[in-house]
PDB file of N, CA and C in Angstrom:
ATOM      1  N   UNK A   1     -22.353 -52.321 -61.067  1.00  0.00           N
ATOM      2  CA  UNK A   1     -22.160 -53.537 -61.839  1.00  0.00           C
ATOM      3  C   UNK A   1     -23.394 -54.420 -61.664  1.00  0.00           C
ATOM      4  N   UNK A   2     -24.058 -54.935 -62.853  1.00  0.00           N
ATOM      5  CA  UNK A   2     -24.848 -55.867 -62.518  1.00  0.00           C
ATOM      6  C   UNK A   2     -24.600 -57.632 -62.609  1.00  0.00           C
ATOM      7  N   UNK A   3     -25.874 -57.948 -61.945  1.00  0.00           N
ATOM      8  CA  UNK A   3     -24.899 -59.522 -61.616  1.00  0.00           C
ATOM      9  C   UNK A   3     -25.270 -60.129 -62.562  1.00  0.00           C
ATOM     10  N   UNK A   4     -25.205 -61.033 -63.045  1.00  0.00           N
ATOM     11  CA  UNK A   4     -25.451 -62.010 -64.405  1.00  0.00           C
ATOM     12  C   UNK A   4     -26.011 -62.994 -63.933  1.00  0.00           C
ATOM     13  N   UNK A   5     -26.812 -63.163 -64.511  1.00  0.00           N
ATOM     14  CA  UNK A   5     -28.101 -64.412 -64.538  1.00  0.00           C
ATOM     15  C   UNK A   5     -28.086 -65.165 -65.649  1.00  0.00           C
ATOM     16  N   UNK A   6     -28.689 -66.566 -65.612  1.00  0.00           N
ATOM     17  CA  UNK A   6     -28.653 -67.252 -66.761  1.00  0.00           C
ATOM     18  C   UNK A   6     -30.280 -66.349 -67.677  1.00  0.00           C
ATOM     19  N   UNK A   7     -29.253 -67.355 -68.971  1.00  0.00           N
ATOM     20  CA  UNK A   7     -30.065 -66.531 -69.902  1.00  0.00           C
ATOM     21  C   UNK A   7     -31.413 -67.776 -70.449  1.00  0.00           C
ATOM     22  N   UNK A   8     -32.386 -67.822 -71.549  1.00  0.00           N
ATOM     23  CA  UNK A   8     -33.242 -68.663 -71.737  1.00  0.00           C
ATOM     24  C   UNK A   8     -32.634 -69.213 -72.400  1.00  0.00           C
ATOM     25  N   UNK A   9     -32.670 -70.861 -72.118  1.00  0.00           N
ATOM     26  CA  UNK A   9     -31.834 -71.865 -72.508  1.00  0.00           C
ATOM     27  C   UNK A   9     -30.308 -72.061 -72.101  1.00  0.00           C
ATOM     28  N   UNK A  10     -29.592 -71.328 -71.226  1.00  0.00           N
ATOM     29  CA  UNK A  10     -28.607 -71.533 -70.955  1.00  0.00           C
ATOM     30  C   UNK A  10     -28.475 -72.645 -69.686  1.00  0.00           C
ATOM     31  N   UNK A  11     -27.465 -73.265 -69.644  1.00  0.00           N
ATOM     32  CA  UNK A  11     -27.631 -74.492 -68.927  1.00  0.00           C
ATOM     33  C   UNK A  11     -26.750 -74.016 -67.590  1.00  0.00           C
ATOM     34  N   UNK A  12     -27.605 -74.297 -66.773  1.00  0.00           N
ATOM     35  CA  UNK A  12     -27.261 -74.079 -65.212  1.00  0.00           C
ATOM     36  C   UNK A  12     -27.116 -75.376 -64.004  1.00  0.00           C
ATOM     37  N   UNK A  13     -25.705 -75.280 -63.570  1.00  0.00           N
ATOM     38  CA  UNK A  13     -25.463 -76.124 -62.425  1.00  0.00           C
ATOM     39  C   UNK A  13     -25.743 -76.336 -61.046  1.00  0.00           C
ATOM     40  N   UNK A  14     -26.949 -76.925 -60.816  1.00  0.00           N
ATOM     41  CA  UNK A  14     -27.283 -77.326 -59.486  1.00  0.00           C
ATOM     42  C   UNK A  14     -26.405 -78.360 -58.769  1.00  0.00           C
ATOM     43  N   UNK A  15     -25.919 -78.793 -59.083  1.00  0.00           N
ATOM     44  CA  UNK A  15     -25.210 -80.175 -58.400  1.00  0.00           C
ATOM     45  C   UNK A  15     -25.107 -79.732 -57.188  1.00  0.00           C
ATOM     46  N   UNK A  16     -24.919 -80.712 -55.678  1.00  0.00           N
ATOM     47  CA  UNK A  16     -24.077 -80.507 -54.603  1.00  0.00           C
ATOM     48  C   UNK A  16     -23.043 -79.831 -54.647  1.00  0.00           C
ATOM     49  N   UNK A  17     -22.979 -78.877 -53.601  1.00  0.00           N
ATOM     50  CA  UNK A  17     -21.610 -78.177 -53.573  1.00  0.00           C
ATOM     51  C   UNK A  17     -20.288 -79.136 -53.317  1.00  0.00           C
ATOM     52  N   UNK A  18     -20.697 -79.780 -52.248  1.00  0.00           N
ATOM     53  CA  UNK A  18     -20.089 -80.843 -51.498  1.00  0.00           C
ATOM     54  C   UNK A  18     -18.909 -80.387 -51.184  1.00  0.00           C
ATOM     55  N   UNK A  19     -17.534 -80.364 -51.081  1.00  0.00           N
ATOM     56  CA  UNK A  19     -16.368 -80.477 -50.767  1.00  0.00           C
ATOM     57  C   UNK A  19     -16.025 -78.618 -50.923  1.00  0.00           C
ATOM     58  N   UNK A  20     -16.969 -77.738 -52.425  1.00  0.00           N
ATOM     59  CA  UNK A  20     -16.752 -76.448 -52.187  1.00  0.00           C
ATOM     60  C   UNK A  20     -17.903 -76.103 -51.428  1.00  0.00           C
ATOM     61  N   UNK A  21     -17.973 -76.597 -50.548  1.00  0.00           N
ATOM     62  CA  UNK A  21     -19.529 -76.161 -49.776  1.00  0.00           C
ATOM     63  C   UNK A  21     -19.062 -74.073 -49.584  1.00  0.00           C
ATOM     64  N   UNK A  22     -18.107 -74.128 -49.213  1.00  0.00           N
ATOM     65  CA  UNK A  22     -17.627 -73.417 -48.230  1.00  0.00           C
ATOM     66  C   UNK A  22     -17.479 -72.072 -49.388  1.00  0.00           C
ATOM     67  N   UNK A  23     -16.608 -72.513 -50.232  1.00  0.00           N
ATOM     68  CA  UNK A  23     -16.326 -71.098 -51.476  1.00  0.00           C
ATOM     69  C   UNK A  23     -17.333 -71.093 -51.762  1.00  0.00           C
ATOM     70  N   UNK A  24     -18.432 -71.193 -52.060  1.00  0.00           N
ATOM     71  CA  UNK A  24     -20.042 -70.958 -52.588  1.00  0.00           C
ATOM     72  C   UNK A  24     -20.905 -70.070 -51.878  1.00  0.00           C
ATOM     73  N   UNK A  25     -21.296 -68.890 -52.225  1.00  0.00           N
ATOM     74  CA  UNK A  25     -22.212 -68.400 -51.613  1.00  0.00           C
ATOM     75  C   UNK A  25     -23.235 -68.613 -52.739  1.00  0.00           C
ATOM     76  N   UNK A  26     -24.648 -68.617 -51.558  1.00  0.00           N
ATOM     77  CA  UNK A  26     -25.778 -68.367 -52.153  1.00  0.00           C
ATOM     78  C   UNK A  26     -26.185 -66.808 -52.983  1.00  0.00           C
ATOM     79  N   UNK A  27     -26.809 -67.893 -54.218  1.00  0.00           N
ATOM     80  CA  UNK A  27     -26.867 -66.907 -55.487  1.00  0.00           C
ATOM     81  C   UNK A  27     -27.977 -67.171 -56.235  1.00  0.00           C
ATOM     82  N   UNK A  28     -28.991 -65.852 -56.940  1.00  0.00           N
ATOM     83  CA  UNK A  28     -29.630 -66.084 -57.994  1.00  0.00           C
ATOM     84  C   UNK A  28     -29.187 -66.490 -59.397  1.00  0.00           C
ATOM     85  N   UNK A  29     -30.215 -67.373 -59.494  1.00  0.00           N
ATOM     86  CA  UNK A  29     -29.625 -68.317 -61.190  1.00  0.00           C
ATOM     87  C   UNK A  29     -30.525 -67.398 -62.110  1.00  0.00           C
ATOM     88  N   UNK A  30     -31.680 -67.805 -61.678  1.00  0.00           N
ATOM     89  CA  UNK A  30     -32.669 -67.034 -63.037  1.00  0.00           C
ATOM     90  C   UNK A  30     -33.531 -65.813 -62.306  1.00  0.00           C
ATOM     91  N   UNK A  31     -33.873 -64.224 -62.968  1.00  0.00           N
ATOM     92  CA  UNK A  31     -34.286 -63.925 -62.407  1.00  0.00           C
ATOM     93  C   UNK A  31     -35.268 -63.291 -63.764  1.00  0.00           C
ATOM     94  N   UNK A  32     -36.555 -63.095 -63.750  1.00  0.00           N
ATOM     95  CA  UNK A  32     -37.552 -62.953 -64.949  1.00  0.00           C
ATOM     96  C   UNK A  32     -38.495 -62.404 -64.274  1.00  0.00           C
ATOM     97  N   UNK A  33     -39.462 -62.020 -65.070  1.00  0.00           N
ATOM     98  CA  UNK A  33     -40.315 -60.896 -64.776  1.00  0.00           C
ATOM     99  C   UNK A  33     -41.211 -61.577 -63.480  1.00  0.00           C
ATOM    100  N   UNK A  34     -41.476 -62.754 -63.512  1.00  0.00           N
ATOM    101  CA  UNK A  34     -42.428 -63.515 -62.477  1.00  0.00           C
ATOM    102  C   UNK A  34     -41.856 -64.470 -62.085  1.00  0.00           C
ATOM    103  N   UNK A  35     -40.662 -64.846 -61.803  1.00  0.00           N
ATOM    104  CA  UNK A  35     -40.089 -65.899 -61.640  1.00  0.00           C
ATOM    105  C   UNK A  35     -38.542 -65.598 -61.173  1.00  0.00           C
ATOM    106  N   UNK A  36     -38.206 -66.236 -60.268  1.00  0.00           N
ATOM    107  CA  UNK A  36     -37.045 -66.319 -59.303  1.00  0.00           C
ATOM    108  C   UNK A  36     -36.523 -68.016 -59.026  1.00  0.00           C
ATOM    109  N   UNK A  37     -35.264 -68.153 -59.544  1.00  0.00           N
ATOM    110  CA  UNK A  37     -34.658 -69.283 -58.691  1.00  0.00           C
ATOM    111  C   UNK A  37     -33.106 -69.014 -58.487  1.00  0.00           C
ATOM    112  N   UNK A  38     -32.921 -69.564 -57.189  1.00  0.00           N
ATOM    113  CA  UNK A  38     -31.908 -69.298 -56.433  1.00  0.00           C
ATOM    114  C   UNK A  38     -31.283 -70.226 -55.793  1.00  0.00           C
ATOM    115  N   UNK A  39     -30.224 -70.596 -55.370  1.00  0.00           N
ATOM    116  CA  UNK A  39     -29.346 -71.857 -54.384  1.00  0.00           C
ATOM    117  C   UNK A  39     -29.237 -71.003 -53.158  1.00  0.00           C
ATOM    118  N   UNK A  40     -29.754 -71.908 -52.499  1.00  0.00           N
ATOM    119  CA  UNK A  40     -29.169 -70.676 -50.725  1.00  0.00           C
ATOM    120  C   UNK A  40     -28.561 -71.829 -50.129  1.00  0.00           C
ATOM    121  N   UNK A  41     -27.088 -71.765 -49.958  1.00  0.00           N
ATOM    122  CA  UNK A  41     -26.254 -72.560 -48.836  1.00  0.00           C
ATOM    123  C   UNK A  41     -26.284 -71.999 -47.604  1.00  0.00           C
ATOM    124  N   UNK A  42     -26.553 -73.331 -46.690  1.00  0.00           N
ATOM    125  CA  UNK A  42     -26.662 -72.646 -45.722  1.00  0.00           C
ATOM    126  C   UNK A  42     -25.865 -73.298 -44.484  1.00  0.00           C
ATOM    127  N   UNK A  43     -24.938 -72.701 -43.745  1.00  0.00           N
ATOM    128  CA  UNK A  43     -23.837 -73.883 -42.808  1.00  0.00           C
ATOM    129  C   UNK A  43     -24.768 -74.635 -41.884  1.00  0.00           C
ATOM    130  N   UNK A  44     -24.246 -75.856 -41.315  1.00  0.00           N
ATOM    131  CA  UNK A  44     -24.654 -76.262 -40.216  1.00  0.00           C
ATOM    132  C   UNK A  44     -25.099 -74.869 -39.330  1.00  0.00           C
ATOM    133  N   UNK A  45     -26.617 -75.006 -38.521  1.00  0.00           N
ATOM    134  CA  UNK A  45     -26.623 -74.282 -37.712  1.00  0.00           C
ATOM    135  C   UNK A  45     -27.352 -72.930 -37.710  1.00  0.00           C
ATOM    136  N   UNK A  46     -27.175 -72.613 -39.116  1.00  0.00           N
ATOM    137  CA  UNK A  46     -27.834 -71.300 -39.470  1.00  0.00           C
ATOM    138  C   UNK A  46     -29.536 -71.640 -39.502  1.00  0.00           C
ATOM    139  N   UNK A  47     -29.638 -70.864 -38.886  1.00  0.00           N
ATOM    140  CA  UNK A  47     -31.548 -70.471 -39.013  1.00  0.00           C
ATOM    141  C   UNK A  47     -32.081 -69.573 -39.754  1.00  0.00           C
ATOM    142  N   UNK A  48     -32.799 -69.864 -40.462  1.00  0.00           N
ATOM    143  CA  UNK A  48     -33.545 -68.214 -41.252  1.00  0.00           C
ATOM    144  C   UNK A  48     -34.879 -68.247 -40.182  1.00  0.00           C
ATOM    145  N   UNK A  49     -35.144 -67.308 -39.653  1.00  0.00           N
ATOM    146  CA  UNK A  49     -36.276 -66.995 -38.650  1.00  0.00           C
ATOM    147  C   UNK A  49     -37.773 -67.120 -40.262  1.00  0.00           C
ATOM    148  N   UNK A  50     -38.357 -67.091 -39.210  1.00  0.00           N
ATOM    149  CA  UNK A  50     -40.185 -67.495 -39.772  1.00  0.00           C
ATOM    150  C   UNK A  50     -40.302 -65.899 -40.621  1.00  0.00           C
ATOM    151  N   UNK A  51     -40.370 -66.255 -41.691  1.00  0.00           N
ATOM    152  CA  UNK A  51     -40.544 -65.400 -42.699  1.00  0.00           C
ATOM    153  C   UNK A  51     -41.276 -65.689 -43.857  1.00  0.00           C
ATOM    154  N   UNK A  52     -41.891 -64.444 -44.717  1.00  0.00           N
ATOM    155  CA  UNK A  52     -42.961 -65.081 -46.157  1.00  0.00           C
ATOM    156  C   UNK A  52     -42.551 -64.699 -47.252  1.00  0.00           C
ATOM    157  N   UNK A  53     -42.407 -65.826 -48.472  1.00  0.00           N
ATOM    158  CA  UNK A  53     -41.845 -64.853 -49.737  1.00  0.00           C
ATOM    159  C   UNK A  53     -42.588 -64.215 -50.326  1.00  0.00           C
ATOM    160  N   UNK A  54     -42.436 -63.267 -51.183  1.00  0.00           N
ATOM    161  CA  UNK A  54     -43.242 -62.773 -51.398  1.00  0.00           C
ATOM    162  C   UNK A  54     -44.048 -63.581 -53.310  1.00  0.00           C
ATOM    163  N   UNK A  55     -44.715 -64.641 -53.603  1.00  0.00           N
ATOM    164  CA  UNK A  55     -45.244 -65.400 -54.119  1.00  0.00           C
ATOM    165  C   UNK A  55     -44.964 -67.219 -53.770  1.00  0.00           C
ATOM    166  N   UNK A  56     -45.724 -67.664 -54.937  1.00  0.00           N
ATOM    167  CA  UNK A  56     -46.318 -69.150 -54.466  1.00  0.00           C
ATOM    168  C   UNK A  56     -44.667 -69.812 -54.492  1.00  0.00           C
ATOM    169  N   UNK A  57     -43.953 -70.841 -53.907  1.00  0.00           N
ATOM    170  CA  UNK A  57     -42.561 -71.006 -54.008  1.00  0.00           C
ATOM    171  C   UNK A  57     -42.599 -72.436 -53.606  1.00  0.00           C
ATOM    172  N   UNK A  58     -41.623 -73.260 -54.501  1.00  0.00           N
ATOM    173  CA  UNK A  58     -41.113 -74.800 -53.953  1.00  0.00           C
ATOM    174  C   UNK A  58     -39.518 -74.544 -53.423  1.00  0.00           C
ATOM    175  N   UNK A  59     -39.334 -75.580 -52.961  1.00  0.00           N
ATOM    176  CA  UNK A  59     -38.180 -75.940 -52.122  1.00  0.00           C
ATOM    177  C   UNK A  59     -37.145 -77.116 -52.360  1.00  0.00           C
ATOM    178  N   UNK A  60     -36.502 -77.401 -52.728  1.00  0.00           N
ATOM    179  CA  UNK A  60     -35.979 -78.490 -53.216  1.00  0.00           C
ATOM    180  C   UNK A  60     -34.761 -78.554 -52.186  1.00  0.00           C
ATOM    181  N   UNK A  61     -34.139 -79.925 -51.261  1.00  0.00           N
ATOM    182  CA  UNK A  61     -33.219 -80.257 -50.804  1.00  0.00           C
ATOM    183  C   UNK A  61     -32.219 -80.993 -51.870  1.00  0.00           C
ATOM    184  N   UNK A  62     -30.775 -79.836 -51.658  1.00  0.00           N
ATOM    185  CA  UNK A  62     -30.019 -80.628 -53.265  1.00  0.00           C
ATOM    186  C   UNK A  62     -28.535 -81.154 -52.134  1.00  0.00           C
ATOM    187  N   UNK A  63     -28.461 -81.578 -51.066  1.00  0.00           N
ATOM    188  CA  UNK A  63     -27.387 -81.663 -50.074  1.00  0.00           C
ATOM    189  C   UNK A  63     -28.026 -80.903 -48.625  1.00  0.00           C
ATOM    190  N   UNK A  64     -27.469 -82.126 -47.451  1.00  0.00           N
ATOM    191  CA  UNK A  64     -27.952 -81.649 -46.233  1.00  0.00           C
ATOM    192  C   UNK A  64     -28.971 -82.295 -45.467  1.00  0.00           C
ATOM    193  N   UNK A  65     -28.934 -81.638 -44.961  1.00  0.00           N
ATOM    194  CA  UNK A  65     -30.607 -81.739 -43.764  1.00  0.00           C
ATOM    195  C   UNK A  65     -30.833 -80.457 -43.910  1.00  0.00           C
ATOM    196  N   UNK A  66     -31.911 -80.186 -43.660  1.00  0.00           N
ATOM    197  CA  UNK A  66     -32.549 -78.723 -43.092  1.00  0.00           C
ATOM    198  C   UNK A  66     -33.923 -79.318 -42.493  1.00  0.00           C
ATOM    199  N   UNK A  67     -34.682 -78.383 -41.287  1.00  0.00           N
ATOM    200  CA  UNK A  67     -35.636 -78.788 -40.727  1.00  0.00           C
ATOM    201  C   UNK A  67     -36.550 -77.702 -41.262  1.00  0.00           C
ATOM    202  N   UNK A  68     -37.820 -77.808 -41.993  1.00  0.00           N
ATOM    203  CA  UNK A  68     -39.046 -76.802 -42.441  1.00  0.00           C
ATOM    204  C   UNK A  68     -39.551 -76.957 -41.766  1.00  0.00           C
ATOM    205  N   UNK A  69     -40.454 -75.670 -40.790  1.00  0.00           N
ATOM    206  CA  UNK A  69     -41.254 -75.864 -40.163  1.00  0.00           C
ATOM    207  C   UNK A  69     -42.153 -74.510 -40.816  1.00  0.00           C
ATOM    208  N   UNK A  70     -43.660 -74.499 -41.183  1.00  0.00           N
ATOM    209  CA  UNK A  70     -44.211 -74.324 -41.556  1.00  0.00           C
ATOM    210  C   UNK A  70     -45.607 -74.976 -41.642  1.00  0.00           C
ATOM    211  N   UNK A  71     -47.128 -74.345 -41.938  1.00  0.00           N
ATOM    212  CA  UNK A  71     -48.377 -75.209 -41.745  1.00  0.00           C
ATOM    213  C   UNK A  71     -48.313 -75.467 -40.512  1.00  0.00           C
ATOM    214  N   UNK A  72     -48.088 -75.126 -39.820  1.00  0.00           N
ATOM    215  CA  UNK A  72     -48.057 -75.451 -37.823  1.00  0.00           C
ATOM    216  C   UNK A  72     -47.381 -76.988 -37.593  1.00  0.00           C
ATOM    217  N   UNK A  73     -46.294 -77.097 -38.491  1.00  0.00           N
ATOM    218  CA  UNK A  73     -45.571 -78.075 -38.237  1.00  0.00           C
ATOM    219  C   UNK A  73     -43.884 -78.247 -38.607  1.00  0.00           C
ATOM    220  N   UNK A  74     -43.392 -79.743 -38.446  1.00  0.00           N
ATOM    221  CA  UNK A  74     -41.891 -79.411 -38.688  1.00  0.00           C
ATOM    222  C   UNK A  74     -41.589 -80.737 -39.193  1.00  0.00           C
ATOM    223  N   UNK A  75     -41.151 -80.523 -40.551  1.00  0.00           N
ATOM    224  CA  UNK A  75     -40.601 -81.467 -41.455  1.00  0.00           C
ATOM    225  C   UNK A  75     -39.046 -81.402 -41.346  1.00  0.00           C
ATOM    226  N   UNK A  76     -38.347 -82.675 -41.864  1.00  0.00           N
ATOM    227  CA  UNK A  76     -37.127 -82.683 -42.290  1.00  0.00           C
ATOM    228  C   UNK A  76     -36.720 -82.891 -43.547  1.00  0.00           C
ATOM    229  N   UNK A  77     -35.828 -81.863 -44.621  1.00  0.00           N
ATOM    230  CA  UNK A  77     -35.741 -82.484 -45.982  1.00  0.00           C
ATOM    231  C   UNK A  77     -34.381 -82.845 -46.017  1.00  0.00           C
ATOM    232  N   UNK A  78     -33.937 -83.772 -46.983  1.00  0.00           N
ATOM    233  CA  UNK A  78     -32.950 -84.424 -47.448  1.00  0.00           C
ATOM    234  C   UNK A  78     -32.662 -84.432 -49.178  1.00  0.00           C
ATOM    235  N   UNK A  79     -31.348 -84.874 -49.302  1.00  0.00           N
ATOM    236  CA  UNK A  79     -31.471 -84.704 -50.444  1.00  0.00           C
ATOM    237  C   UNK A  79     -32.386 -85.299 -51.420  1.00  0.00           C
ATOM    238  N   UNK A  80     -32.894 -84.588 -52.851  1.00  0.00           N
ATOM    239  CA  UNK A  80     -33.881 -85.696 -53.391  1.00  0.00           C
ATOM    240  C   UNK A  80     -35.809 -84.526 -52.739  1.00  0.00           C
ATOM    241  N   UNK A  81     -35.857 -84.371 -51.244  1.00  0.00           N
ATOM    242  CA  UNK A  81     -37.353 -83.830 -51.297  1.00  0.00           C
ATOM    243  C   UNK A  81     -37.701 -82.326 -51.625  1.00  0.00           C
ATOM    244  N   UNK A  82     -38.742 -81.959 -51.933  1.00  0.00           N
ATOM    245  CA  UNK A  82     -39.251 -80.974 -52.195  1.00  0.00           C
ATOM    246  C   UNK A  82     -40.587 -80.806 -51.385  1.00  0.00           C
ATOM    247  N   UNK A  83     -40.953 -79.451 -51.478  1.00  0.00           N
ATOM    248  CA  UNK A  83     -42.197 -78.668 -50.694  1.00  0.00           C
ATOM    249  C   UNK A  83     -42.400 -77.864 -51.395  1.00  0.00           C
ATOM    250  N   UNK A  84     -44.121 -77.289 -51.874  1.00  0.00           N
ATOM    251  CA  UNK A  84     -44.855 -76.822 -52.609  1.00  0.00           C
ATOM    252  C   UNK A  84     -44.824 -75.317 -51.293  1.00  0.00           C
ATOM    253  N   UNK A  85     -45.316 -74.069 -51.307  1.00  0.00           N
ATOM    254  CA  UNK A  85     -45.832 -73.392 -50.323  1.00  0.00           C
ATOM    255  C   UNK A  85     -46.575 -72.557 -50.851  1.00  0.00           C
ATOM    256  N   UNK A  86     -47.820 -72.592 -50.536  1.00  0.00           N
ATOM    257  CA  UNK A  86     -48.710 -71.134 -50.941  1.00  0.00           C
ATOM    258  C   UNK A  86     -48.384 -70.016 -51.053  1.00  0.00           C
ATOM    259  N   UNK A  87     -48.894 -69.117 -51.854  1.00  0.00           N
ATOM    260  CA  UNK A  87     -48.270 -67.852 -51.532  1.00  0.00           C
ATOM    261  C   UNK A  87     -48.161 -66.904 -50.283  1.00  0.00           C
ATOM    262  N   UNK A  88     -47.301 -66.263 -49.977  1.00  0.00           N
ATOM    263  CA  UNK A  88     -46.795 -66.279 -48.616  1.00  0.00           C
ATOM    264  C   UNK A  88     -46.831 -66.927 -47.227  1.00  0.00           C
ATOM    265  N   UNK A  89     -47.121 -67.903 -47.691  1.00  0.00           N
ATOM    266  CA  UNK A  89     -47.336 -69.276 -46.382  1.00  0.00           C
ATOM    267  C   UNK A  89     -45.973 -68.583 -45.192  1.00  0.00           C
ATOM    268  N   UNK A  90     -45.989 -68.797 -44.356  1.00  0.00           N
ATOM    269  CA  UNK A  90     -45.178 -68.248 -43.157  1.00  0.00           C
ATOM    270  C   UNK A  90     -44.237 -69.607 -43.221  1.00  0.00           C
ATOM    271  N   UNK A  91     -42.655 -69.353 -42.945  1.00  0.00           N
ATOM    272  CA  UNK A  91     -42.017 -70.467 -42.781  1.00  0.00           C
ATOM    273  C   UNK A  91     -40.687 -70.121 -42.431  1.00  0.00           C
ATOM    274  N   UNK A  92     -39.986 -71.092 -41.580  1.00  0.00           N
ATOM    275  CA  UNK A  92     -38.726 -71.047 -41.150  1.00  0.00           C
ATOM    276  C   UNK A  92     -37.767 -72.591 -41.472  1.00  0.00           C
ATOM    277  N   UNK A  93     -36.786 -72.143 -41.848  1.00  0.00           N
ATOM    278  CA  UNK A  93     -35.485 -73.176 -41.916  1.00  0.00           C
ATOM    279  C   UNK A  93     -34.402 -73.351 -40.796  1.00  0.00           C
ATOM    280  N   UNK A  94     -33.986 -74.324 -40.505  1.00  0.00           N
ATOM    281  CA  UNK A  94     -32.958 -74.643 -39.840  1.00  0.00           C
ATOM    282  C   UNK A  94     -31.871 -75.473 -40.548  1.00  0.00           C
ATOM    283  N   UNK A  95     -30.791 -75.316 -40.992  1.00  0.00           N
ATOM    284  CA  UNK A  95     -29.544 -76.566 -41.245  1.00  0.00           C
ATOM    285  C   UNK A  95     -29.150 -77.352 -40.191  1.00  0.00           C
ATOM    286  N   UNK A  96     -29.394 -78.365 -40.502  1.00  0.00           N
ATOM    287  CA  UNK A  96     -28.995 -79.223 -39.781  1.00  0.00           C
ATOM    288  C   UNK A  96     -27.598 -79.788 -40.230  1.00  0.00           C
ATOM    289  N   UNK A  97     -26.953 -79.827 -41.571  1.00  0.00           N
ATOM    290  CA  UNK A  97     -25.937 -80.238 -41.835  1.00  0.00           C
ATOM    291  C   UNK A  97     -25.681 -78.867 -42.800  1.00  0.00           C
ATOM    292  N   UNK A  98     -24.501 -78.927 -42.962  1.00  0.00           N
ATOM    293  CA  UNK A  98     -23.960 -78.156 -44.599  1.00  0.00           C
ATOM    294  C   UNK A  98     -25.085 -78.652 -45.740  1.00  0.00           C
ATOM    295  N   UNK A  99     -25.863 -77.729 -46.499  1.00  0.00           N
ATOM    296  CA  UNK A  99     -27.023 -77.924 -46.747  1.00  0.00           C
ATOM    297  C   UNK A  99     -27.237 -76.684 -48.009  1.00  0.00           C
ATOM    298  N   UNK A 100     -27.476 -77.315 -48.663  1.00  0.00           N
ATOM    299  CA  UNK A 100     -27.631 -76.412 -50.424  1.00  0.00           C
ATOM    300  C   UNK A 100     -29.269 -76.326 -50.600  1.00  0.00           C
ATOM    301  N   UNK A 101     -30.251 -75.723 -51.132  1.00  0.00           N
ATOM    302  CA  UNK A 101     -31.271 -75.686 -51.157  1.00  0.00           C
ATOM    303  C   UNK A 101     -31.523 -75.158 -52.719  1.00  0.00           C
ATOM    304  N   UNK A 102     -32.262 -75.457 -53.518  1.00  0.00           N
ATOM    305  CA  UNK A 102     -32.576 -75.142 -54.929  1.00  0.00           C
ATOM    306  C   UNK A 102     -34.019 -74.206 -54.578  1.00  0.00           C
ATOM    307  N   UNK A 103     -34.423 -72.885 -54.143  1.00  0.00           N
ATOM    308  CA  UNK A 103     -35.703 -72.333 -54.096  1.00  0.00           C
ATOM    309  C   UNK A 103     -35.834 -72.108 -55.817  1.00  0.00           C
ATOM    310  N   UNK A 104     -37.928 -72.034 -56.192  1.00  0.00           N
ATOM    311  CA  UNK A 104     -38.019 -71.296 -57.148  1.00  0.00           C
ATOM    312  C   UNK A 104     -39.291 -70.362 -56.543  1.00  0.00           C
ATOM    313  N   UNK A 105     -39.397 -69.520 -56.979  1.00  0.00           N
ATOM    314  CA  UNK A 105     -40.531 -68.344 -56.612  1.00  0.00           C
ATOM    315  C   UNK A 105     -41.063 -68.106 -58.049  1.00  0.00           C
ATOM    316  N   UNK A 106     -42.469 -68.007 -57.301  1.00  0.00           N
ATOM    317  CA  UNK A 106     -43.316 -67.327 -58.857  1.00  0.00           C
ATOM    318  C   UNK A 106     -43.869 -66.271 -58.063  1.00  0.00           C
ATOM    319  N   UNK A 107     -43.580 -65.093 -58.698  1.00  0.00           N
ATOM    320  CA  UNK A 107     -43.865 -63.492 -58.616  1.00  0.00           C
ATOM    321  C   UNK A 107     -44.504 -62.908 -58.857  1.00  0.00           C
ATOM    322  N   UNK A 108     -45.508 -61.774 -58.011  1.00  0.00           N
ATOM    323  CA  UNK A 108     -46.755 -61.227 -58.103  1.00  0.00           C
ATOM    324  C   UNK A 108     -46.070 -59.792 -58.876  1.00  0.00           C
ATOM    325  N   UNK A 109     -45.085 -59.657 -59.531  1.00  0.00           N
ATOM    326  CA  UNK A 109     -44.698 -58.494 -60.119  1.00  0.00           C
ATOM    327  C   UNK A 109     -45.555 -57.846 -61.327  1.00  0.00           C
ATOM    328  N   UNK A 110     -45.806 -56.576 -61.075  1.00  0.00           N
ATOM    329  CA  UNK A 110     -47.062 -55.692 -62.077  1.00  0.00           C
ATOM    330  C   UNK A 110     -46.238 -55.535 -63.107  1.00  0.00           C
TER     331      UNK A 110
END
């Protein structure tokens, strides 16, 4: 079975999960020949270890805390900030609260 993605021009819901934090798993919205965006919820607590995507990628905080540490340093985002990252820039997340994240990736795909 394949999974369904939005289509061009179809209108897609980012909002806060908020209250369904919990029934929500993280999911791809759009997925295109060079281009990836995705919501990754992530609980209080969860860490994604120091890892690189594979192209240039922003970050958007849509609910939460999470701590970025990346560039030999460690930011905190909230709802409302965003982060640019080079392509495969090295980086790790932490939740600090119940915490929704809007990634987009642009893709080195041949």
């Amino acid at each position: 079975m394949s999974i369904s993605h939005a289509a061009s021009g179809e209108l897609i819901d980012v909002r806060p999960l908020g209250d369904g934090f919990h029934d929500k798993a993280s999911a791809t919205l759009v997925r295109a020949e060079h281009l990836e965006v995705f919501r990754m919820a992530l609980p209080v607590g969860k860490v994604l270890q120091e890892h690189r995507a594979s192209g240039t990628i922003t970050i958007q905080c849509i609910e939460g805390a999470v701590e970025l540490e990346a560039h030999g340093g460690r930011q905190r985002m909230y709802p409302g900030s965003m982060v640019y990252l080079t392509d495969a820039e090295p980086h790790a997340v932490t939740a600090l609260e119940n915490s929704s994240l809007l990634i987009t990736v642009l893709l080195h795909r041949a």
